[in-house]
Protein backbone atom coordinates (compact mmCIF):
# COMPACT_ATOMS: atom_id res chain seq x y z
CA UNK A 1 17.66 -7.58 26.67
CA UNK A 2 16.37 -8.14 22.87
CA UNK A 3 16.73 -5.29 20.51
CA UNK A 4 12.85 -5.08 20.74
CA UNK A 5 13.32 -4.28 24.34
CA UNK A 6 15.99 -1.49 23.50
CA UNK A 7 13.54 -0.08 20.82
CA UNK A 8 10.94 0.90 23.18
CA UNK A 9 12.43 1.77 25.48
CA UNK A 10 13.86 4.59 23.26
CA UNK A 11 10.42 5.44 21.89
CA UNK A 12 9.28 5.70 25.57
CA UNK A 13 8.54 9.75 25.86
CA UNK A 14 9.85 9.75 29.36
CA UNK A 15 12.97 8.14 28.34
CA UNK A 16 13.50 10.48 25.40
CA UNK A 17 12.92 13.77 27.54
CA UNK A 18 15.20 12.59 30.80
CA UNK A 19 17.80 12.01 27.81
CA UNK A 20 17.27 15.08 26.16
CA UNK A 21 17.54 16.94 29.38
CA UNK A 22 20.76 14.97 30.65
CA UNK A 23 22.17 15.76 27.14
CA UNK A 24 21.60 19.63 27.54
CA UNK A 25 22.49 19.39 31.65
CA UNK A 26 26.14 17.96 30.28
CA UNK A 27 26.60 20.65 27.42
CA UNK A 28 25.89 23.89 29.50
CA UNK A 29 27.59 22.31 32.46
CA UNK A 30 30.89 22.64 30.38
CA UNK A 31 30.12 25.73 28.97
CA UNK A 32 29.68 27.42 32.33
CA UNK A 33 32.96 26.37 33.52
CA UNK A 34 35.71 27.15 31.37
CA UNK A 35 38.21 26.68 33.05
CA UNK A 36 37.55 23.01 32.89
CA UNK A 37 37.51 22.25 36.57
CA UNK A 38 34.11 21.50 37.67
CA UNK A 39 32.49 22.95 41.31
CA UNK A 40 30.04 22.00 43.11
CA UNK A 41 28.88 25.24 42.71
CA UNK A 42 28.91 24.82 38.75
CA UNK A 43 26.59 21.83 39.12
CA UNK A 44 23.96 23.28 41.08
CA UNK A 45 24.03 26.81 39.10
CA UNK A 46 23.49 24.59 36.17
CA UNK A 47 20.88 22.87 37.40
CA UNK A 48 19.15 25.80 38.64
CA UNK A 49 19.62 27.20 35.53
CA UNK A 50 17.67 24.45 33.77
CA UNK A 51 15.00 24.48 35.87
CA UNK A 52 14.22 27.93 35.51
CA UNK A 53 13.96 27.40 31.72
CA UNK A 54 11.24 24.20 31.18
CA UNK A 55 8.29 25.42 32.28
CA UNK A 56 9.23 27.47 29.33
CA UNK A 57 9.67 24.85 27.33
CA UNK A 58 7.26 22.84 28.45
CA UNK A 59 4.73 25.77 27.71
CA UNK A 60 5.60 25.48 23.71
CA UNK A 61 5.81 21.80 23.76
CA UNK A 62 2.41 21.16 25.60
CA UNK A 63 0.44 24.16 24.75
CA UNK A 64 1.90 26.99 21.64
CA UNK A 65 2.71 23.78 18.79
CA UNK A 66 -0.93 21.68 19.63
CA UNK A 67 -3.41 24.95 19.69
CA UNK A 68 -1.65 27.22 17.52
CA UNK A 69 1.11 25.58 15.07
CA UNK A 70 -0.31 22.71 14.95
CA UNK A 71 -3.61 24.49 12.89
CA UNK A 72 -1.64 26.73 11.13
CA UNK A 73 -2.62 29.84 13.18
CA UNK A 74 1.28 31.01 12.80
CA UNK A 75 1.06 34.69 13.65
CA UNK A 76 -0.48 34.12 17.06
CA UNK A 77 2.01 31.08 17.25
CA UNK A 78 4.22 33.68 17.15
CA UNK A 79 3.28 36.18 19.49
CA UNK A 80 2.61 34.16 22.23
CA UNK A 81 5.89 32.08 21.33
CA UNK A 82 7.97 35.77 21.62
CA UNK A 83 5.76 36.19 25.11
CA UNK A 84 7.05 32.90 26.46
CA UNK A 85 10.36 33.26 25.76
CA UNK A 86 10.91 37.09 27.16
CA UNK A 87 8.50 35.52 30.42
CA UNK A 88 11.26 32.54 30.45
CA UNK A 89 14.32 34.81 30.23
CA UNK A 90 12.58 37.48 32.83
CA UNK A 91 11.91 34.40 35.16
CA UNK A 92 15.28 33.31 35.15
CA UNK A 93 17.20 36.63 35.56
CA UNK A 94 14.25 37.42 38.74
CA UNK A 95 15.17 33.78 39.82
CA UNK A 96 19.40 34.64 40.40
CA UNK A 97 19.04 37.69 41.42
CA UNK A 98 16.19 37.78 44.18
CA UNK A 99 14.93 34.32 45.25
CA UNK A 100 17.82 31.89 44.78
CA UNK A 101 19.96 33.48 47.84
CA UNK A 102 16.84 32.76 49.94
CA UNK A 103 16.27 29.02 48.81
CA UNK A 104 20.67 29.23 49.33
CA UNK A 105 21.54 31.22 51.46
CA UNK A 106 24.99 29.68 51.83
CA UNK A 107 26.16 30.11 48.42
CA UNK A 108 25.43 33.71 47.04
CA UNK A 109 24.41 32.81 43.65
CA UNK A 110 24.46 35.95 40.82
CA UNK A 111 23.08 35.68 36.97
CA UNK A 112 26.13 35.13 34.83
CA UNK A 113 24.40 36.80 31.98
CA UNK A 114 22.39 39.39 30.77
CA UNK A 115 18.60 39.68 30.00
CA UNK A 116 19.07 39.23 26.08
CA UNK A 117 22.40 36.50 26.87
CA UNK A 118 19.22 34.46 28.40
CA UNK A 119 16.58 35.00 25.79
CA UNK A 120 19.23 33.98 23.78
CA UNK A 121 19.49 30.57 25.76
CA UNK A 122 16.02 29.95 25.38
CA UNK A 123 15.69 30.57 21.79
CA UNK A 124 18.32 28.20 21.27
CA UNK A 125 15.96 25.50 23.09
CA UNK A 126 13.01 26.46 22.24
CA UNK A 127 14.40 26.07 18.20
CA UNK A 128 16.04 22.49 18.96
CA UNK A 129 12.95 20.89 20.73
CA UNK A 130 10.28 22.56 18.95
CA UNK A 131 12.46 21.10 15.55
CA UNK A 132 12.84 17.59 17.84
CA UNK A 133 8.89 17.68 18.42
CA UNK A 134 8.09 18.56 14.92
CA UNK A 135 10.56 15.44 13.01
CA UNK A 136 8.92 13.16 15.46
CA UNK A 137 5.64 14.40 14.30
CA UNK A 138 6.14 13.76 10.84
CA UNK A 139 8.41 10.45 11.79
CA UNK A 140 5.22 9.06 13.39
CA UNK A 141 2.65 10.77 10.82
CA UNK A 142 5.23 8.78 8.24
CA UNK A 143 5.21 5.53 9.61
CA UNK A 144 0.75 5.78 10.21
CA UNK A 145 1.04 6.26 6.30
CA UNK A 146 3.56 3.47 6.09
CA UNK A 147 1.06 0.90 8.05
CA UNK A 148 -1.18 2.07 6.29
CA UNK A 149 -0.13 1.61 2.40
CA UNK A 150 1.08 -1.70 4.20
CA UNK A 151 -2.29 -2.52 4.76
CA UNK A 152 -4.12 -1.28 1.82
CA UNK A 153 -1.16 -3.35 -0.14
CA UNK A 154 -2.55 -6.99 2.21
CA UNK A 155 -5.93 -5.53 1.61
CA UNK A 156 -5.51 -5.39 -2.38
CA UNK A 157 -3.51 -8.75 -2.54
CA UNK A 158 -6.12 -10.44 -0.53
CA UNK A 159 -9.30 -9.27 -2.30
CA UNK A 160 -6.95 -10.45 -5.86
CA UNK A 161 -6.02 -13.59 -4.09
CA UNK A 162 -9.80 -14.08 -3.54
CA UNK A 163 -11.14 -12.75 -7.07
CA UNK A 164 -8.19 -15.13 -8.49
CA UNK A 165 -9.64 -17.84 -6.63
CA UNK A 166 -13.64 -17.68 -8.30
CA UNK A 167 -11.87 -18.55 -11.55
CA UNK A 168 -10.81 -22.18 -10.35
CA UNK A 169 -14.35 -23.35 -8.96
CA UNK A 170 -16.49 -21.84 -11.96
CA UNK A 171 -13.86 -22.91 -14.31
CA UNK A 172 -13.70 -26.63 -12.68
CA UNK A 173 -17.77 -26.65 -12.21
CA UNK A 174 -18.21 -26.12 -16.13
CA UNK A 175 -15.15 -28.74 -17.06
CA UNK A 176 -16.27 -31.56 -14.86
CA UNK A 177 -20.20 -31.21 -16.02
CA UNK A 178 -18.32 -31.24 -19.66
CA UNK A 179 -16.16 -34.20 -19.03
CA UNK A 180 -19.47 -35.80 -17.11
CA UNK A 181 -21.93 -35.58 -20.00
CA UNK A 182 -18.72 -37.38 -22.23
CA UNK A 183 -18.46 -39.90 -19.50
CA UNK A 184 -22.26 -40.89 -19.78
CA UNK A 185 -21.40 -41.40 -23.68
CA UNK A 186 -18.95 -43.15 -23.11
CA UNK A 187 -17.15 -41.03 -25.67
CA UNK A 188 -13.40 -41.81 -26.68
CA UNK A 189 -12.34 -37.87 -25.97
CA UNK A 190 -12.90 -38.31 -22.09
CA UNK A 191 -9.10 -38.90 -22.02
CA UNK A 192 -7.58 -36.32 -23.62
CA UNK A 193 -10.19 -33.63 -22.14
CA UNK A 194 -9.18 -34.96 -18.71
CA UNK A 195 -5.48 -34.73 -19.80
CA UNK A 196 -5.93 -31.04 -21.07
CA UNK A 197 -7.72 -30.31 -17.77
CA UNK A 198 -4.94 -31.68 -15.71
CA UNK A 199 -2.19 -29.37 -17.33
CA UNK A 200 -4.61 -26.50 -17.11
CA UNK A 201 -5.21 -26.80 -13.34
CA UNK A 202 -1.36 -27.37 -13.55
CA UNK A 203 -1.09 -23.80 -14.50
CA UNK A 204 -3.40 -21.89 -12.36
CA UNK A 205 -2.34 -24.04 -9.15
CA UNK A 206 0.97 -23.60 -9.66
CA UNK A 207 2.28 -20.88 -12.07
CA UNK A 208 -0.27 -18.23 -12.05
CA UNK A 209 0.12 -18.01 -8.52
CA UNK A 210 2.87 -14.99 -8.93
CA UNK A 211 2.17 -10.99 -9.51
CA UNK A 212 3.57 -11.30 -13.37
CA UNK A 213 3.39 -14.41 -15.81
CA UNK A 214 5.47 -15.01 -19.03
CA UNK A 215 2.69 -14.29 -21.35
CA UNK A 216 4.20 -16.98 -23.33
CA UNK A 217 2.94 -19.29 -20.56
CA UNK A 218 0.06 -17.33 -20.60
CA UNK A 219 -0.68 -18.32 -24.46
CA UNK A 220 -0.22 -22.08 -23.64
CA UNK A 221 -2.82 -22.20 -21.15
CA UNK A 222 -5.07 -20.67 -23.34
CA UNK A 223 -3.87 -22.55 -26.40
CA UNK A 224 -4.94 -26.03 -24.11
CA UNK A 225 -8.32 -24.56 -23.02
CA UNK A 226 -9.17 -23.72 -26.51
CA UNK A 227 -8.54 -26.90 -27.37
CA UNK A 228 -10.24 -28.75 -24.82
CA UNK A 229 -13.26 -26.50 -25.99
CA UNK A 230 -13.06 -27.82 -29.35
CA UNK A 231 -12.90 -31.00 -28.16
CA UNK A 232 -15.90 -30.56 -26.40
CA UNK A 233 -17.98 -29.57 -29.64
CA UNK A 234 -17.57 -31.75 -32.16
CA UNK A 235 -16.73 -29.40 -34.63
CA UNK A 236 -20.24 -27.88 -34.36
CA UNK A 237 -18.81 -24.55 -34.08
CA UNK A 238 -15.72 -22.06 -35.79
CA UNK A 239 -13.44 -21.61 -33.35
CA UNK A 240 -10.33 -19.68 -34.36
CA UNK A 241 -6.98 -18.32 -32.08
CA UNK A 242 -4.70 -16.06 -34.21
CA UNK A 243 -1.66 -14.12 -32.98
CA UNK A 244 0.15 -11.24 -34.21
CA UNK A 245 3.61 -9.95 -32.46
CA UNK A 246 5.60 -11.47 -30.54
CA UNK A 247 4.98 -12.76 -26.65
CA UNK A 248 8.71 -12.81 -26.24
CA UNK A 249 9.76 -10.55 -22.94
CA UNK A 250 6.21 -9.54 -22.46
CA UNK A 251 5.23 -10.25 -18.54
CA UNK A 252 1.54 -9.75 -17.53
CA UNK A 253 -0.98 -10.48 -14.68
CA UNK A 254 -1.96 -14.02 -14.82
CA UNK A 255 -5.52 -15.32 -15.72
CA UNK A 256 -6.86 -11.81 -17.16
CA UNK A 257 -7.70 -12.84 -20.51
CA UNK A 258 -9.01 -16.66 -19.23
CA UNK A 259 -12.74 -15.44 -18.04
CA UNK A 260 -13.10 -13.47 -21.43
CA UNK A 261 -12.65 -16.52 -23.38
CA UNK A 262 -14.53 -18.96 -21.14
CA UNK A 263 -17.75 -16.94 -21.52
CA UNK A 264 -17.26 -16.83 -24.80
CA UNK A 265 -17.51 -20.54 -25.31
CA UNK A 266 -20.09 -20.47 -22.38
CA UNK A 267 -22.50 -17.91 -23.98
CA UNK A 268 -21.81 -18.71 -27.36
CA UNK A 269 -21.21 -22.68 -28.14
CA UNK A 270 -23.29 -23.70 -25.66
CA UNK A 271 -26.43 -22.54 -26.62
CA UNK A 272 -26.04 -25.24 -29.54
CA UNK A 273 -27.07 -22.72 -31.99
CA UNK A 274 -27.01 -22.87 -35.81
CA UNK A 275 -23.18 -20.79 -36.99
CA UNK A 276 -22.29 -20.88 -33.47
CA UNK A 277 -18.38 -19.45 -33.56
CA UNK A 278 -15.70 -17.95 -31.30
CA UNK A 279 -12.98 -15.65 -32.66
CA UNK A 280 -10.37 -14.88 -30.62
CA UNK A 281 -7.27 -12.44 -31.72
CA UNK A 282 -4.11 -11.36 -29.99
CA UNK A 283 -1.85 -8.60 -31.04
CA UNK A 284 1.00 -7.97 -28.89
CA UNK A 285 3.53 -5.24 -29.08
CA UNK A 286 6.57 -3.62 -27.55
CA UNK A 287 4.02 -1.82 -25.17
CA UNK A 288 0.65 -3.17 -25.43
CA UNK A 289 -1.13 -6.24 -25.69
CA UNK A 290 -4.81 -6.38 -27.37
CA UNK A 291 -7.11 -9.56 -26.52
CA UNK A 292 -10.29 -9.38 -28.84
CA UNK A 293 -13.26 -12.26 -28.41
CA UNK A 294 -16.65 -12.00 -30.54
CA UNK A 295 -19.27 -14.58 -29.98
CA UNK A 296 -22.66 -15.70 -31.06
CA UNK A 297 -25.22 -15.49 -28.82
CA UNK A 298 -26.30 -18.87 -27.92
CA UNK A 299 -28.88 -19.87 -25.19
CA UNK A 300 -27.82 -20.57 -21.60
CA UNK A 301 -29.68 -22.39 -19.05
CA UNK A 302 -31.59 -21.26 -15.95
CA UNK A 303 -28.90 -22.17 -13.52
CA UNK A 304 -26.33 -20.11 -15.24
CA UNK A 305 -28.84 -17.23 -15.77
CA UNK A 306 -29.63 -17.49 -12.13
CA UNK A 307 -26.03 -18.12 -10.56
CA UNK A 308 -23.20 -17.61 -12.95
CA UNK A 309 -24.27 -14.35 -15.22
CA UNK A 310 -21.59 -11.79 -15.66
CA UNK A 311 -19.16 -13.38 -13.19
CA UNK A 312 -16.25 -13.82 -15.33
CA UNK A 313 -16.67 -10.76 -16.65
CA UNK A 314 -17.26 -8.49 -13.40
CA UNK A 315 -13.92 -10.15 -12.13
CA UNK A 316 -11.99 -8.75 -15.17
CA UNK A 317 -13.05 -5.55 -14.44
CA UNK A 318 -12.13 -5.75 -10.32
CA UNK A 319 -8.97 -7.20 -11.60
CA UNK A 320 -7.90 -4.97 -13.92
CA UNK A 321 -8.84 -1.88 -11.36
CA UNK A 322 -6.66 -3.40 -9.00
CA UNK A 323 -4.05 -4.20 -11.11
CA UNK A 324 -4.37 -1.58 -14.04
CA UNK A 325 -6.33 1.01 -12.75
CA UNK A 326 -5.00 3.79 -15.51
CA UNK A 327 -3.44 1.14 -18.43
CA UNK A 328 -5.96 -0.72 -19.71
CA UNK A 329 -9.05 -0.58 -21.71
CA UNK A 330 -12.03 -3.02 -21.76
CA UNK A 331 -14.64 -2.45 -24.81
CA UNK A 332 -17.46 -4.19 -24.94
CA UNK A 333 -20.29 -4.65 -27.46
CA UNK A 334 -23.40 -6.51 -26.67
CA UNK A 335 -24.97 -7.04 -30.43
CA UNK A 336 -28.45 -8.42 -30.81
CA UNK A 337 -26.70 -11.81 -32.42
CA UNK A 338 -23.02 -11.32 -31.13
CA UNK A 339 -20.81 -10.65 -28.06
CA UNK A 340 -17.64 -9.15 -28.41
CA UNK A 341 -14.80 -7.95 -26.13
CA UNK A 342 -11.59 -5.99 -26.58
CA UNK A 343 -9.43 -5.44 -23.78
CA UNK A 344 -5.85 -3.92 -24.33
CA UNK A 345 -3.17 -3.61 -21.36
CA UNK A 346 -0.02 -1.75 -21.62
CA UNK A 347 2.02 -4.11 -19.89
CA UNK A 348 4.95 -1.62 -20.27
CA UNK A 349 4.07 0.61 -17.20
């Protein structure tokens, strides 16, 4: 038999009440024989003595804890609680001393204890399994809330996992119709830009895969896809990456900054217009990092305004929900000639 087995066989609520009631048939069995030297008549009176006690119990367990504790109705919890148990002790002391000699008459059977020695009995089980069905309660109500952070976590990791995975088809569609149009040319850059493509899809395939990057690694992807924008102009535009700080022991969620600086090139460059620019700054610190990105406006096409509009930027924003929900802060201002974003994480909580 597998541990499995074992397990539920345990959480089994038949199981755990035969053992409970085998536990508590063993422990008064010895207390009501002293002397150490069991009878037959011991282990009857005992069992007797047990039986006159769980409807009792049974009452609180099934009926008192459900409709009264249960919704916080304690005063009435406790008079009818008070009720049971005087009923429970009454029943048993009737039971000894009037009925018993009747069900055996062969064995002239007597209560060993008083009215208030019983009650006190019952309280005494009426504490332990009304304690017993109250940690099993909040056991169980524990492990719902277990499964269910459990499932929220899959949920959250999936729906990343997903949002993650837009950036690698829009990112490829715009880099292949790039490297096509330079193909067609016949253009001398097609290698290089394919090269810097390779090592980007490098990254994302591979590295940014994980919860937390290097943000040094982080810097070198964007350092190539800069690059393999500039490439793609011909110098037709400013394009301009400064740093200040130092990356150094500074771990962050992969690919957040990326779809900021792709639309800027997107919305900006593209549009082919006159003073057409990208500046992009990052200023890291012990606790923060600060990505700013200002853009012309340039001119997109029909299928992007159709299609692709505000995707890069609506997954920041699931993203950094998911991932930042109360440490970070997105700024944006849409100008009537420029774009610009600021988006700061602290990256130390």
């Amino acid at each position: 038999m597998n541990i499995d087995k074992i397990k539920n066989i345990y959480r089994n609520r038949i199981v755990q009440h035969i053992l409970f009631w085998c536990v508590s048939y063993y422990v008064l069995l010895n207390l009501f024989t002293p002397s150490g030297k069991i009878e037959k008549i011991d282990i009857i009176y005992t069992i007797l003595f047990l039986v006159t006690i769980i409807p009792g119990i049974y009452v609180n367990l099934s009926i008192l804890i459900p409709r009264y504790l249960s919704r916080n109705r304690y005063f009435v919890y406790g008079i009818l609680l008070a009720m049971t148990i005087l009923a429970t002790a009454g029943f048993n002391l009737l039971f000894f001393d009037k009925w018993v000699s009747y069900l055996l008459p062969g064995y002239y059977f007597i209560s060993y204890y008083e009215f208030f020695d019983i009650v006190k009995f019952v309280v005494v089980f009426v504490g332990i399994t009304t304690l017993l069905k109250l940690s099993k309660g909040w056991f169980e109500l524990s492990e719902a809330k277990h499964r269910l952070n459990q499932l929220q976590k899959e949920k959250v990791e999936t729906e990343l996992k997903a949002l993650k995975g837009q950036i690698n088809p829009h990112f490829l569609f715009n880099s292949l119709n790039s490297i096509y149009s330079l193909a067609l040319s016949h253009s001398d850059k097609t290698p290089e830009i394919v090269l810097k493509l390779s090592d980007i899809m490098r990254y994302i395939i591979y590295e940014a895969s994980v919860d937390r990057v290097a943000l040094t690694k982080e810097i070198k992807y964007l350092e190539d896809y800069i690059e393999l924008q500039k490439l793609r102009t011909d110098n037709r535009a400013t394009v301009t990456f400064e740093m200040t700080g130092t990356p150094e022991n500074i771990r962050i969620a992969p690919l957040l900054f990326f779809p900021l600086i792709e639309n800027s090139f997107k919305h900006g460059i593209k549009g082919v217009t006159s003073q057409s620019f990208v500046h992009i700054n990052l200023q890291m610190t012990e606790d923060h990092v600060t990505l700013t990105v200002e853009n012309n406006k340039g001119v997109t096409d029909d299928v992007e305004k159709k299609e692709y509009k505000g995707i890069g930027l609506a997954n920041v924003k699931k993203r950094l929900e998911m991932i930042y929900p109360v440490n970070h802060q997105l700024r944006i201002t849409d100008g009537e000639e420029t774009f610009k974003v600021e988006l700061t994480i602290n990256h130390a909580k």
